[in-house]
PDB file of N, CA and C in Angstrom:
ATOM      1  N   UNK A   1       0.860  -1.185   0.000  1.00  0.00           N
ATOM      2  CA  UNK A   1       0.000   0.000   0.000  1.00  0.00           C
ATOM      3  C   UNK A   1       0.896   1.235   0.000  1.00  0.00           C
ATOM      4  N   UNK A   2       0.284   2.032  -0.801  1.00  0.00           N
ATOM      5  CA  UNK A   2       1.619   3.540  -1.060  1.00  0.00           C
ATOM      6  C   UNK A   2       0.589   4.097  -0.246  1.00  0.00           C
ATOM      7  N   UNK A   3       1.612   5.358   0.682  1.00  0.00           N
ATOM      8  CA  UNK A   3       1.451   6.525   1.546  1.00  0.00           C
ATOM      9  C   UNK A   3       0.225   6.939   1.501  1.00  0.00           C
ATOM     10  N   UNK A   4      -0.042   7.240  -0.157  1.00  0.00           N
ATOM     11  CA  UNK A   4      -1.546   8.095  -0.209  1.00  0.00           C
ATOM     12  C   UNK A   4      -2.298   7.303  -0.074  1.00  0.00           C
ATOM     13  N   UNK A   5      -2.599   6.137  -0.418  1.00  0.00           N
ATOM     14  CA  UNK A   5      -3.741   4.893  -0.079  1.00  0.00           C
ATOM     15  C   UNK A   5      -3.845   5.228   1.868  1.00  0.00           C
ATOM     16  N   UNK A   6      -2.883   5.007   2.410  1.00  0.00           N
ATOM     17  CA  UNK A   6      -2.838   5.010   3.582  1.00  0.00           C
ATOM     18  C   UNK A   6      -3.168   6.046   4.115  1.00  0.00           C
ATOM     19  N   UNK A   7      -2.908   7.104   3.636  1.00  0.00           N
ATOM     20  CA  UNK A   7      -3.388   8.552   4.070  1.00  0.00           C
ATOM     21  C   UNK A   7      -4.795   8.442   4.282  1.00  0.00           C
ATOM     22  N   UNK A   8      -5.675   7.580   2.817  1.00  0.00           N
ATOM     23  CA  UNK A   8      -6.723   8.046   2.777  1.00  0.00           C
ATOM     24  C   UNK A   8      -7.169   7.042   3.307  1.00  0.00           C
ATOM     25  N   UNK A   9      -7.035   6.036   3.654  1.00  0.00           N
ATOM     26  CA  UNK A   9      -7.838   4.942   4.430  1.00  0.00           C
ATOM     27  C   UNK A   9      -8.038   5.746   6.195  1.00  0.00           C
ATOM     28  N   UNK A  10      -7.224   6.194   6.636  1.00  0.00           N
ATOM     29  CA  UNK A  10      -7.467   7.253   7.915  1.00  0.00           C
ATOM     30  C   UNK A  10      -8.180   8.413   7.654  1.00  0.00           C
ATOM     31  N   UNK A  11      -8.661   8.724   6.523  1.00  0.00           N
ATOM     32  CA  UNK A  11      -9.620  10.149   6.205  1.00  0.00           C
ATOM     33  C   UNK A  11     -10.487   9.943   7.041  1.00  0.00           C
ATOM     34  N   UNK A  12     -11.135  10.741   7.322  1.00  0.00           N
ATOM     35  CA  UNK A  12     -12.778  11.174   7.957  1.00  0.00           C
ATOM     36  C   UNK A  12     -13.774  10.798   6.962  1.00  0.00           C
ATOM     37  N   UNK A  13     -15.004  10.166   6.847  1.00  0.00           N
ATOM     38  CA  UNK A  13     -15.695  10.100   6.016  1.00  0.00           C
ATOM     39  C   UNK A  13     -16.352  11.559   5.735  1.00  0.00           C
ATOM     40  N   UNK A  14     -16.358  11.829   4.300  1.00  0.00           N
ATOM     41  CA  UNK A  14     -17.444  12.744   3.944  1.00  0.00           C
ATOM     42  C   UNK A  14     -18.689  13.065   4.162  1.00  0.00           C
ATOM     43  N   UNK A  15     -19.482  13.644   4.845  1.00  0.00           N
ATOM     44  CA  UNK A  15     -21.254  13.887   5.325  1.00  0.00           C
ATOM     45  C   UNK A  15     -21.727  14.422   4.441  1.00  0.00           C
ATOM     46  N   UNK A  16     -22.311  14.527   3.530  1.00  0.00           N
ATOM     47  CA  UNK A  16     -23.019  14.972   2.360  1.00  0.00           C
ATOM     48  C   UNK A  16     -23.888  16.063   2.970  1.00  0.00           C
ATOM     49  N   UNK A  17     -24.372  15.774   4.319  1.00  0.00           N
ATOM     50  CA  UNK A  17     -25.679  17.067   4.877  1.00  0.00           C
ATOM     51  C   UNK A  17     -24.169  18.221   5.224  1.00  0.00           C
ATOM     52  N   UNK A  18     -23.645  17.890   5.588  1.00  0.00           N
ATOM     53  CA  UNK A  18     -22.149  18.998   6.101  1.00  0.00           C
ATOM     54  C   UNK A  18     -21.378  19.737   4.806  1.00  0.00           C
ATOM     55  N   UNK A  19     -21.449  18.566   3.742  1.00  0.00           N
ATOM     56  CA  UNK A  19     -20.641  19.098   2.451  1.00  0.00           C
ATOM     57  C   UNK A  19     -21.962  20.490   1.670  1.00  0.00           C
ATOM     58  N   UNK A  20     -23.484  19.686   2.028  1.00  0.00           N
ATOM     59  CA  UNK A  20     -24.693  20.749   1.598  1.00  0.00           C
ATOM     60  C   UNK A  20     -24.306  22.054   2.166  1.00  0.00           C
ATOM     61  N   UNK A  21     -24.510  22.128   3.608  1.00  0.00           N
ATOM     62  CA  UNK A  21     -24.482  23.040   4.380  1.00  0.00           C
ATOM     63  C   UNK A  21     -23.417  23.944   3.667  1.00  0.00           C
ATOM     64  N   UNK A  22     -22.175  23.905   3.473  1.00  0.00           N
ATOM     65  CA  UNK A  22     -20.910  24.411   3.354  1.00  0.00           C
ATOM     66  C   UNK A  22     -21.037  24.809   1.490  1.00  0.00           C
ATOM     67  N   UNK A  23     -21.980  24.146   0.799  1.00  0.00           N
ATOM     68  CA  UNK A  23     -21.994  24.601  -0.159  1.00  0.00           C
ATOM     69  C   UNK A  23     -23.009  25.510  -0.382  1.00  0.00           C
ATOM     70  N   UNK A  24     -24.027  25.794   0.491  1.00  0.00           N
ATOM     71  CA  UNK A  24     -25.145  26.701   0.462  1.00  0.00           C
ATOM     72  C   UNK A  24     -24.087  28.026   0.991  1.00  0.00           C
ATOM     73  N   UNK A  25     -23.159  28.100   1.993  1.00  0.00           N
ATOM     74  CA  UNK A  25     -22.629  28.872   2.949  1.00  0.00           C
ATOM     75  C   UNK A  25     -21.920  29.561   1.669  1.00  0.00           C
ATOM     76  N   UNK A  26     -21.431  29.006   0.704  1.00  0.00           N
ATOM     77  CA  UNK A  26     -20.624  29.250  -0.551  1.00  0.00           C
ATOM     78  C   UNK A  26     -21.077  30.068  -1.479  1.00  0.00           C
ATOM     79  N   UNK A  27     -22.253  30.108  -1.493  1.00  0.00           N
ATOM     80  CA  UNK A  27     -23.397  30.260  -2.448  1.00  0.00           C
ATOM     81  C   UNK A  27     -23.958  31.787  -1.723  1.00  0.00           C
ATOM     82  N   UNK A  28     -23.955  31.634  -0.969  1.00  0.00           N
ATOM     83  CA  UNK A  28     -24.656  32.306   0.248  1.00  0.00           C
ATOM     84  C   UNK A  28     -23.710  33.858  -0.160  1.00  0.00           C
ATOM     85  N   UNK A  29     -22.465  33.481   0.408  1.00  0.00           N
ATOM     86  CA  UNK A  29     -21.221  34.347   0.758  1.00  0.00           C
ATOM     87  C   UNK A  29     -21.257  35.628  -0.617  1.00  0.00           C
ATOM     88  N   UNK A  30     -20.907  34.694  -1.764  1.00  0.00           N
ATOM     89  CA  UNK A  30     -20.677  34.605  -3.090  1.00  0.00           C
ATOM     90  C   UNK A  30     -21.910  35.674  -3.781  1.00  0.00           C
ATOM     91  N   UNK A  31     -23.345  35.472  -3.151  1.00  0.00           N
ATOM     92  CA  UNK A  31     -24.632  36.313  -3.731  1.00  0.00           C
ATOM     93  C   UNK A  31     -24.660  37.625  -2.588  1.00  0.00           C
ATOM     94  N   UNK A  32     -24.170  37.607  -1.172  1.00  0.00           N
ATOM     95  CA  UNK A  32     -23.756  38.451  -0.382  1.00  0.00           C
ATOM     96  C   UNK A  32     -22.439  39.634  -1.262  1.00  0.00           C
ATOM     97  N   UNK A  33     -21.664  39.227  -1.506  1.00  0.00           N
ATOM     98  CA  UNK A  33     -20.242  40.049  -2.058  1.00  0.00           C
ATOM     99  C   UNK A  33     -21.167  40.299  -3.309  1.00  0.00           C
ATOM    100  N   UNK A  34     -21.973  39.572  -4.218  1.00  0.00           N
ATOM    101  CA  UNK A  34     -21.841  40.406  -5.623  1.00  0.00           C
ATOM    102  C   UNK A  34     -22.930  41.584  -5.462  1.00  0.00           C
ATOM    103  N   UNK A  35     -23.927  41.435  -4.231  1.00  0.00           N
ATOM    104  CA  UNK A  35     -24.918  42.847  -3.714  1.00  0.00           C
ATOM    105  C   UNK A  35     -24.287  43.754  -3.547  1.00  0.00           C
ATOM    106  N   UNK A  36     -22.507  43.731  -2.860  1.00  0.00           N
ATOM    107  CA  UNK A  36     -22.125  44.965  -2.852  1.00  0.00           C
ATOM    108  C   UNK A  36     -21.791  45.345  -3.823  1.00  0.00           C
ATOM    109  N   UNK A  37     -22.051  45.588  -5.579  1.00  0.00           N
ATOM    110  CA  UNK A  37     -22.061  45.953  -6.781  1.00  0.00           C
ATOM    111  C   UNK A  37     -23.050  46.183  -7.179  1.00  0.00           C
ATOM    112  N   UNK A  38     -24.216  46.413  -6.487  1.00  0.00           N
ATOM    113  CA  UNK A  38     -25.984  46.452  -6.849  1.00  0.00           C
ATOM    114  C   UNK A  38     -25.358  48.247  -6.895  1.00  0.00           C
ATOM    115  N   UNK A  39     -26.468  49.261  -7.472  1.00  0.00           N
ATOM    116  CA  UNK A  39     -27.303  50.544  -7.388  1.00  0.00           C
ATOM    117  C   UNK A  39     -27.311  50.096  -6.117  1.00  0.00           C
ATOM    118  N   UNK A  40     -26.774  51.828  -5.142  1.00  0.00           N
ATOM    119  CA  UNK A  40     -27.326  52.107  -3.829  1.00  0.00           C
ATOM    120  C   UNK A  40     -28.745  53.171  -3.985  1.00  0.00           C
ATOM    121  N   UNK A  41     -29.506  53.309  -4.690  1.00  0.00           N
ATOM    122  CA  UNK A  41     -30.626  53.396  -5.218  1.00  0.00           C
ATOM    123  C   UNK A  41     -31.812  52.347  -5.946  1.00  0.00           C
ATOM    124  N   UNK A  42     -33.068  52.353  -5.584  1.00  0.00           N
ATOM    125  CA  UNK A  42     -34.232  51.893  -6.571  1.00  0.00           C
ATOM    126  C   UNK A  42     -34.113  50.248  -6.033  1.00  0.00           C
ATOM    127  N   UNK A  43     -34.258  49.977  -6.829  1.00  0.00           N
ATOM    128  CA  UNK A  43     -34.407  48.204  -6.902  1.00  0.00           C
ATOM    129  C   UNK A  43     -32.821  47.527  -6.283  1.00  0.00           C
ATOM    130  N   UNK A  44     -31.799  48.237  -6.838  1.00  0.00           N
ATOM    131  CA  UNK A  44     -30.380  47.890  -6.656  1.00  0.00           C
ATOM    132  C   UNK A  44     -30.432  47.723  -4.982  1.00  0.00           C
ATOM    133  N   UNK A  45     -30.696  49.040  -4.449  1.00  0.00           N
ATOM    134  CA  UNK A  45     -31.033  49.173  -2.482  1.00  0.00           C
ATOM    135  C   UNK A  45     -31.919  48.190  -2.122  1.00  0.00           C
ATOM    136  N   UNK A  46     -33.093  47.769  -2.894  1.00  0.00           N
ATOM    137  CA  UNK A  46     -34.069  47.194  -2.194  1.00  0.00           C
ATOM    138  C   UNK A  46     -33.057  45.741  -2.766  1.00  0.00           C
ATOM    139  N   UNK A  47     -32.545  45.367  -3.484  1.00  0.00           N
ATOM    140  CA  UNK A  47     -31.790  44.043  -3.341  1.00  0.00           C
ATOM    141  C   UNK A  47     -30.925  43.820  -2.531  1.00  0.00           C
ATOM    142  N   UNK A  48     -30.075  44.674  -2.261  1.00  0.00           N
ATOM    143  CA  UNK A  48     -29.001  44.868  -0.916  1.00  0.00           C
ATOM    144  C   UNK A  48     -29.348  44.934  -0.097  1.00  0.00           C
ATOM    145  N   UNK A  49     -30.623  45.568   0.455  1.00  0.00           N
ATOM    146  CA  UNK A  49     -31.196  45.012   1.556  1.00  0.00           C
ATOM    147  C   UNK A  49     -31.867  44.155   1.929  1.00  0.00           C
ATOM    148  N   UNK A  50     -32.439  43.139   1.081  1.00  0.00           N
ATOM    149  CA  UNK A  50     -33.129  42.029   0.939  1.00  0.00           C
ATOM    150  C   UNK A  50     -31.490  40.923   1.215  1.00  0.00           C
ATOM    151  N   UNK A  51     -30.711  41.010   0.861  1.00  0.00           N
ATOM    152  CA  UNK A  51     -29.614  39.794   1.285  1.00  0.00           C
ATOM    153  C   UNK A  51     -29.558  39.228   2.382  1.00  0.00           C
ATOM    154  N   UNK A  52     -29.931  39.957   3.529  1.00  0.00           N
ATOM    155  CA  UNK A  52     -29.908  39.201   4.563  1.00  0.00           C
ATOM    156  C   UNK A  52     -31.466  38.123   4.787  1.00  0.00           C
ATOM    157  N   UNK A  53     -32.543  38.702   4.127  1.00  0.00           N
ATOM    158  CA  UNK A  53     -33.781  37.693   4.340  1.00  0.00           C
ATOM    159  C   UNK A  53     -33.594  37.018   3.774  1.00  0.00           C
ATOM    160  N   UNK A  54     -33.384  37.350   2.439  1.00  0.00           N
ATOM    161  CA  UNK A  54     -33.286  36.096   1.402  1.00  0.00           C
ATOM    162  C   UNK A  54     -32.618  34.393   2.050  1.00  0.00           C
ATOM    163  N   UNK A  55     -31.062  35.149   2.199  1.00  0.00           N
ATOM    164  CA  UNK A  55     -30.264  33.914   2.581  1.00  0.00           C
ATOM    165  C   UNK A  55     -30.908  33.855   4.063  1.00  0.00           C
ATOM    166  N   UNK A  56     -31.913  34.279   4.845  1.00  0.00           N
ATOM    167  CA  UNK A  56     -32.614  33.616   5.981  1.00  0.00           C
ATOM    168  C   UNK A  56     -33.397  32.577   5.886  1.00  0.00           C
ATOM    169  N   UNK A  57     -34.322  32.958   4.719  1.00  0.00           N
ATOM    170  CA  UNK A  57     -35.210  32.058   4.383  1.00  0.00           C
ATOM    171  C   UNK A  57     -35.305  30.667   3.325  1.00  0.00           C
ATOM    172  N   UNK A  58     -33.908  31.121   2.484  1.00  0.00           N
ATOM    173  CA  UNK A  58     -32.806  29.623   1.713  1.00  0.00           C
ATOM    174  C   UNK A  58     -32.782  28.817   3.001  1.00  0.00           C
ATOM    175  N   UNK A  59     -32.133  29.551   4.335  1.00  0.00           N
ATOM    176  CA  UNK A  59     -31.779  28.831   5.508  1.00  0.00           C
ATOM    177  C   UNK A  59     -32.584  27.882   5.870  1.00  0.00           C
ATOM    178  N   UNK A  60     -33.655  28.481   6.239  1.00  0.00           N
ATOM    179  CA  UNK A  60     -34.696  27.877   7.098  1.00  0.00           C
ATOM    180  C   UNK A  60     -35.560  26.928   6.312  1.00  0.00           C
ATOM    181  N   UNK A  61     -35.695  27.241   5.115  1.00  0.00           N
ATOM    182  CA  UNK A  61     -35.901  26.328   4.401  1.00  0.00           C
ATOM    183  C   UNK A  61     -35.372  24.769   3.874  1.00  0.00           C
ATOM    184  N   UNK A  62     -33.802  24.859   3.709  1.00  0.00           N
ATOM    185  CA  UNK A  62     -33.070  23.990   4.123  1.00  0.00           C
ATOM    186  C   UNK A  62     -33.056  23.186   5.405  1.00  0.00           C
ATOM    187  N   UNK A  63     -33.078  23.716   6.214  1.00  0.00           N
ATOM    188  CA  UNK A  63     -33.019  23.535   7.889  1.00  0.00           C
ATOM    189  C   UNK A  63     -34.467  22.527   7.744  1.00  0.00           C
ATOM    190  N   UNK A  64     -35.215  23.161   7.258  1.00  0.00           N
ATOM    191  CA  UNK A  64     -36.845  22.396   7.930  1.00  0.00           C
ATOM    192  C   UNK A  64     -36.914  21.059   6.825  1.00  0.00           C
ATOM    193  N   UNK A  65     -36.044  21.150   6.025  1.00  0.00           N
ATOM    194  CA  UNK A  65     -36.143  19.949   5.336  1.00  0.00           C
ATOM    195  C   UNK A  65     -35.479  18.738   6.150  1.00  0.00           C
ATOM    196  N   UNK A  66     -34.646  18.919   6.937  1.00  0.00           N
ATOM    197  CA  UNK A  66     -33.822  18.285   8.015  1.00  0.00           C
ATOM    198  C   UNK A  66     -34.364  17.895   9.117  1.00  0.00           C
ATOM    199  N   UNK A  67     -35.531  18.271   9.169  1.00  0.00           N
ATOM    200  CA  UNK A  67     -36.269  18.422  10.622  1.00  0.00           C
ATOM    201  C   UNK A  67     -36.472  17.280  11.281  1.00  0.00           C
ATOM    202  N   UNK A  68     -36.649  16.237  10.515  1.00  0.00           N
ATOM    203  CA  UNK A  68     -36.612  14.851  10.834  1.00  0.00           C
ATOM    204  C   UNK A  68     -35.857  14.134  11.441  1.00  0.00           C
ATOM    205  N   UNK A  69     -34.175  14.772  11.731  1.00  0.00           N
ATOM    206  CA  UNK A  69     -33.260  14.262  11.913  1.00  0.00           C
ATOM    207  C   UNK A  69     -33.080  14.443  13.281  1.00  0.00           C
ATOM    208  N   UNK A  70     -33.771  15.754  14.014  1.00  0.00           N
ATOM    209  CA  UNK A  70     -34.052  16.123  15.334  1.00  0.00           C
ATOM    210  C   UNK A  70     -34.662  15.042  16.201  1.00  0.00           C
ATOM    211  N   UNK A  71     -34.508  14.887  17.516  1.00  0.00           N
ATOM    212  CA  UNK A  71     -35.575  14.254  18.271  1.00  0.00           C
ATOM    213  C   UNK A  71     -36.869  15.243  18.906  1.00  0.00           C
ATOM    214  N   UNK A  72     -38.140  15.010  18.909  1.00  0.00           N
ATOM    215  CA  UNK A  72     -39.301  15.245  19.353  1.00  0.00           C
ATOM    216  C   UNK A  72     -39.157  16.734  20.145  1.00  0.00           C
ATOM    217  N   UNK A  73     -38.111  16.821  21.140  1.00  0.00           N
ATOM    218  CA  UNK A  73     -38.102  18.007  21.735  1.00  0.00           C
ATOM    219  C   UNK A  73     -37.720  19.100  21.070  1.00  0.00           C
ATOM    220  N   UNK A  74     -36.591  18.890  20.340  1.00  0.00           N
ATOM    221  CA  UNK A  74     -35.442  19.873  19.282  1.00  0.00           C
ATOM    222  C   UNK A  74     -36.771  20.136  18.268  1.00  0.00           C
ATOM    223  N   UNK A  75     -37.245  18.886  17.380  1.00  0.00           N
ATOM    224  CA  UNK A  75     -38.134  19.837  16.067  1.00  0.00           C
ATOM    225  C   UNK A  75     -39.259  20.584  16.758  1.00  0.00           C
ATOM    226  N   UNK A  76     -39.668  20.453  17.716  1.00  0.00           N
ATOM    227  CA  UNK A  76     -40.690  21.356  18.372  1.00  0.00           C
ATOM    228  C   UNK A  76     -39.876  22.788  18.558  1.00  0.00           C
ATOM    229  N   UNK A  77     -39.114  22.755  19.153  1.00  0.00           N
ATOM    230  CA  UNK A  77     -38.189  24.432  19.422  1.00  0.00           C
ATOM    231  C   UNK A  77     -38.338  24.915  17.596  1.00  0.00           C
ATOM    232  N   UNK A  78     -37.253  23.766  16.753  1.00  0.00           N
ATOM    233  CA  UNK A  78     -37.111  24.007  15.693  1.00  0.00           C
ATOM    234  C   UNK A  78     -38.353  24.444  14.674  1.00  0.00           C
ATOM    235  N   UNK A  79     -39.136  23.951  14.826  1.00  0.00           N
ATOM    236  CA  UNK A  79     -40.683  24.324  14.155  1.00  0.00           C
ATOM    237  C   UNK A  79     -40.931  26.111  14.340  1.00  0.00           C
ATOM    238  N   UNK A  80     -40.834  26.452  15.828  1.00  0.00           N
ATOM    239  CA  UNK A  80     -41.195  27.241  16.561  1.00  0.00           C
ATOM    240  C   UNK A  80     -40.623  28.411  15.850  1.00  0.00           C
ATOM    241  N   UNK A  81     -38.674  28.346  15.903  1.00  0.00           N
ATOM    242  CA  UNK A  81     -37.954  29.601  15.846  1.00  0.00           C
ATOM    243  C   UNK A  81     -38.248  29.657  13.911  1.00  0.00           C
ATOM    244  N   UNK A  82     -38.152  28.272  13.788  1.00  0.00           N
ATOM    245  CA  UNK A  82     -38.650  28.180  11.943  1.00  0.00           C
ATOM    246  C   UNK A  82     -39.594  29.571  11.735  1.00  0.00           C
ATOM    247  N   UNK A  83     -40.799  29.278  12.438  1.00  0.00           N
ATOM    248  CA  UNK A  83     -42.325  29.853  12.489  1.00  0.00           C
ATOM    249  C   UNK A  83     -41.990  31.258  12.183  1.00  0.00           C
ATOM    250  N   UNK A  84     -41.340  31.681  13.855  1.00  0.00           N
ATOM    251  CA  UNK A  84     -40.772  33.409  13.770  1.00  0.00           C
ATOM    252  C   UNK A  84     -39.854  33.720  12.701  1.00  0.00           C
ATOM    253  N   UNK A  85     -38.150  33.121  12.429  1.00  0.00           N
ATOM    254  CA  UNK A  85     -37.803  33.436  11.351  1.00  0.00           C
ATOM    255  C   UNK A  85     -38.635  33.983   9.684  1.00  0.00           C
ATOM    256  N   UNK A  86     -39.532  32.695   9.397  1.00  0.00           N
ATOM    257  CA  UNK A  86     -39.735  32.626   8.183  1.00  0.00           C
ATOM    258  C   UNK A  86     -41.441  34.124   8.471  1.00  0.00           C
ATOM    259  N   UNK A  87     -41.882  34.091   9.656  1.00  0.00           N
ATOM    260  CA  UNK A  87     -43.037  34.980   9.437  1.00  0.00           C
ATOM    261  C   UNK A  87     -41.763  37.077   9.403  1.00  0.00           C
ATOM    262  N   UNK A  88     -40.711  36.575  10.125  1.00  0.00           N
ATOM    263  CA  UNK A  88     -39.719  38.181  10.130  1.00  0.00           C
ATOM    264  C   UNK A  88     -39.460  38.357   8.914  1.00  0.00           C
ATOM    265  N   UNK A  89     -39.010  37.250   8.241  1.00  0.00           N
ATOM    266  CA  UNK A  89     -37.710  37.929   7.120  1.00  0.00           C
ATOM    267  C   UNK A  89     -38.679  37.614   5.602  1.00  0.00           C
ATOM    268  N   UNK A  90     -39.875  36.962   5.701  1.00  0.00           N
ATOM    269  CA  UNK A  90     -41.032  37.255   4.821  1.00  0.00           C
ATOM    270  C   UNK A  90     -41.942  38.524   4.497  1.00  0.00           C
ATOM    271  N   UNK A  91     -42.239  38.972   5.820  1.00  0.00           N
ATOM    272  CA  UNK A  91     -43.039  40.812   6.374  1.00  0.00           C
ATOM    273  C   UNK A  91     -42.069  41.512   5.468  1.00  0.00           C
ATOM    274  N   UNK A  92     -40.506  41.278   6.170  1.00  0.00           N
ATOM    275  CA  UNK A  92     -39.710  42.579   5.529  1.00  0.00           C
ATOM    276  C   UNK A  92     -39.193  42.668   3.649  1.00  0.00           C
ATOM    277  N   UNK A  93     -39.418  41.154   3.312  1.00  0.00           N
ATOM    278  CA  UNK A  93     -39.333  41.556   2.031  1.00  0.00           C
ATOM    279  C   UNK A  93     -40.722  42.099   1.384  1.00  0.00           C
ATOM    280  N   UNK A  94     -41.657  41.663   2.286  1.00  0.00           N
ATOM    281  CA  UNK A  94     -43.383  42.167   1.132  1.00  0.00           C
ATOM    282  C   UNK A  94     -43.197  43.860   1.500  1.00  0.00           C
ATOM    283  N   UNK A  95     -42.945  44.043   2.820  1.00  0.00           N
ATOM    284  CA  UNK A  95     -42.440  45.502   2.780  1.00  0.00           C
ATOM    285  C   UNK A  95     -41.834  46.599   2.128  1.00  0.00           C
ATOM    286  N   UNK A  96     -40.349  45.758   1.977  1.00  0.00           N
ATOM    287  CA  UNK A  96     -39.767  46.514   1.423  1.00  0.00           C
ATOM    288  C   UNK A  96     -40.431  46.682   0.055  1.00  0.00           C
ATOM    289  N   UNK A  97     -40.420  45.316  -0.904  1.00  0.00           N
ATOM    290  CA  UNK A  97     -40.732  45.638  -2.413  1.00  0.00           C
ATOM    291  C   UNK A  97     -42.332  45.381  -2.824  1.00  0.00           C
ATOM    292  N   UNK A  98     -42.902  45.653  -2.014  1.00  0.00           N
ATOM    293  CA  UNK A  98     -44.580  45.602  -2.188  1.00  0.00           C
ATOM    294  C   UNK A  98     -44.771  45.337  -3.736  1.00  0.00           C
ATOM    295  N   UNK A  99     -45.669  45.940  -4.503  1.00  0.00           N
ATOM    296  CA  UNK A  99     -45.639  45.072  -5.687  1.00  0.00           C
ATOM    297  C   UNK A  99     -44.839  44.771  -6.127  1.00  0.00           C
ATOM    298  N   UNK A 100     -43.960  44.980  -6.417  1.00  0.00           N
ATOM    299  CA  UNK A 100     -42.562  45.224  -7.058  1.00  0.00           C
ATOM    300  C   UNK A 100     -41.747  44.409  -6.838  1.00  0.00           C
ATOM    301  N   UNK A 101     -42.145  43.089  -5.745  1.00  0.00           N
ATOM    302  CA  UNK A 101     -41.577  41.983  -5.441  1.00  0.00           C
ATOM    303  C   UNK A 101     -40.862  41.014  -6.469  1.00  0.00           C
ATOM    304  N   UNK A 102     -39.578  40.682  -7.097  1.00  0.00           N
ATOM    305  CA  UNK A 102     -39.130  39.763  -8.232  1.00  0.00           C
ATOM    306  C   UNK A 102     -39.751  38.487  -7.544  1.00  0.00           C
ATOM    307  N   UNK A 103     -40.303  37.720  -8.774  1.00  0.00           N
ATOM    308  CA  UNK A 103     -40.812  36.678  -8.606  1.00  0.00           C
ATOM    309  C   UNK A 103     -40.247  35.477  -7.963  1.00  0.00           C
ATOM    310  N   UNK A 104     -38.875  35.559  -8.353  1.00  0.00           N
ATOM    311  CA  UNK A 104     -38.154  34.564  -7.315  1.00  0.00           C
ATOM    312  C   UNK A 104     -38.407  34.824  -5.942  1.00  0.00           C
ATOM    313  N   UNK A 105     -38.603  35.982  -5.202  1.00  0.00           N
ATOM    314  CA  UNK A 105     -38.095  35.824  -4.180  1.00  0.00           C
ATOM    315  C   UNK A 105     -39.825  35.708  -3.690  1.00  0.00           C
ATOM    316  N   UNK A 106     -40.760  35.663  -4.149  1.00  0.00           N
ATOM    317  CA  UNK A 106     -42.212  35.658  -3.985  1.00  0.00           C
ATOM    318  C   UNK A 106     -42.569  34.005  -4.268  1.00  0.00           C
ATOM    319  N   UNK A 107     -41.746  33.237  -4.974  1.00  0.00           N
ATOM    320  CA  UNK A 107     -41.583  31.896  -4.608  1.00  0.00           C
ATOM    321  C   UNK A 107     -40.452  31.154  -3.607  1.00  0.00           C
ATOM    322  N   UNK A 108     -39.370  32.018  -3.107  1.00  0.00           N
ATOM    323  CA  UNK A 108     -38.647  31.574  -1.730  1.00  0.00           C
ATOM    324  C   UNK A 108     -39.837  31.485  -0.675  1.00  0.00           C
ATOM    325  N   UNK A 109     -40.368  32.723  -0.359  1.00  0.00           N
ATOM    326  CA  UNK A 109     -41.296  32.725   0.549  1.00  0.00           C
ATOM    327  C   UNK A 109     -42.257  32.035   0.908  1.00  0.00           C
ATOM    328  N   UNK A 110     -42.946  31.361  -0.586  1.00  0.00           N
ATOM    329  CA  UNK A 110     -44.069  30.193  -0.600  1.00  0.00           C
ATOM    330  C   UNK A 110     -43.023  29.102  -0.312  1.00  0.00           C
ATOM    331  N   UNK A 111     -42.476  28.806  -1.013  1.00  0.00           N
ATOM    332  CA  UNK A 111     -41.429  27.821  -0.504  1.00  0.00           C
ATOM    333  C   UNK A 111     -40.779  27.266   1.073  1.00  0.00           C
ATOM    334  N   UNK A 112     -40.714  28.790   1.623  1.00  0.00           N
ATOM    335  CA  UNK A 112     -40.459  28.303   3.336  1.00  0.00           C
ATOM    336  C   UNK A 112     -41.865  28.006   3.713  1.00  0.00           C
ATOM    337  N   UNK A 113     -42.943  28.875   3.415  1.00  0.00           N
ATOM    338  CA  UNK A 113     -43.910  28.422   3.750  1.00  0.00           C
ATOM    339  C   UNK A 113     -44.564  27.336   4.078  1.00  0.00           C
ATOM    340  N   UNK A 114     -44.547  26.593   2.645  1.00  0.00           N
ATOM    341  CA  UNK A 114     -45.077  25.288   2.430  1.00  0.00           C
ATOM    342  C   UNK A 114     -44.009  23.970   3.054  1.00  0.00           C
ATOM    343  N   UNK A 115     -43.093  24.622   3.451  1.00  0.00           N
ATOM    344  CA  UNK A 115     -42.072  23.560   3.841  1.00  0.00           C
ATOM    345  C   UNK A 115     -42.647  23.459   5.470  1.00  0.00           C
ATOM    346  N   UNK A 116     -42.557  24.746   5.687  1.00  0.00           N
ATOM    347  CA  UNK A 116     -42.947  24.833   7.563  1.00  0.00           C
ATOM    348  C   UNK A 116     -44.614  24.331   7.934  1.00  0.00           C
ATOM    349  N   UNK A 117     -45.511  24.468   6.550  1.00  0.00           N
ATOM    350  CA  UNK A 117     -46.384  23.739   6.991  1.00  0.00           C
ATOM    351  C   UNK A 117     -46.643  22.228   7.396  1.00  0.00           C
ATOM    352  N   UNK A 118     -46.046  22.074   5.951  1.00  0.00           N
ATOM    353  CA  UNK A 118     -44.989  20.418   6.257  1.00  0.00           C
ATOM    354  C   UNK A 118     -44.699  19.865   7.475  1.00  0.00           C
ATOM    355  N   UNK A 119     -44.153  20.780   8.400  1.00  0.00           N
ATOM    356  CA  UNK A 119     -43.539  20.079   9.037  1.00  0.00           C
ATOM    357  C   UNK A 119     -44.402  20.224  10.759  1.00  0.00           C
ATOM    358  N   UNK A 120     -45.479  21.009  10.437  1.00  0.00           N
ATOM    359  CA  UNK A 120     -46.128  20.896  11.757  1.00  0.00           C
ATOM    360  C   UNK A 120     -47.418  19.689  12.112  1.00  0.00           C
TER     361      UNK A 120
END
């Protein structure tokens, strides 16, 4: 057996829910940095300020798909802070862009929605 065989027979196995996580975080980071190149005016502002709900509600959405993996006490909390998250960072985008909402982000929202109904 050569070195690298051996190296890798002592690896850590890979978690695919950990490798997700870390690739959403990627994704996340990546749509965060290119907002700071939006118009600090009009739609450009209302997208830069929408970055933080947005990637709240990717979150929680992700998260509640997982919910299963919790025991009985945890998805109950988890349901709960789900509930408040997804009803905060939903208000502030219909707020901010009232009609004017891009359609994607008017299907994120149904999307956490229907996930958190799911799961109660």
């Amino acid at each position: 057996m050569s070195d690298a065989e051996d190296s890798n027979s002592d690896a850590e196995p890979l978690h695919p829910d950990r490798l997700t996580w870390a690739v959403l975080l990627g994704k996340w980071v990546d749509f965060a940095r290119s907002a700071v190149a939006l118009p600090t005016d009009g739609d450009g502002k209302r997208m830069r300020e929408s970055v933080a709900d947005v990637i709240m509600l990717q979150a929680v959405w992700f998260a509640l798909k997982n919910l299963g993996e919790l025991d009985a006490a945890e998805r109950a909390l988890g349901i709960d802070r789900a509930e408040v998250l997804v009803e905060k960072h939903a208000s502030a985008l219909k707020e901010r862009w009232q009609e004017r909402m891009p359609e994607s982000m008017k299907e994120l929202i149904a999307d956490a929605v229907e996930q958190l109904s799911l799961c109660k």
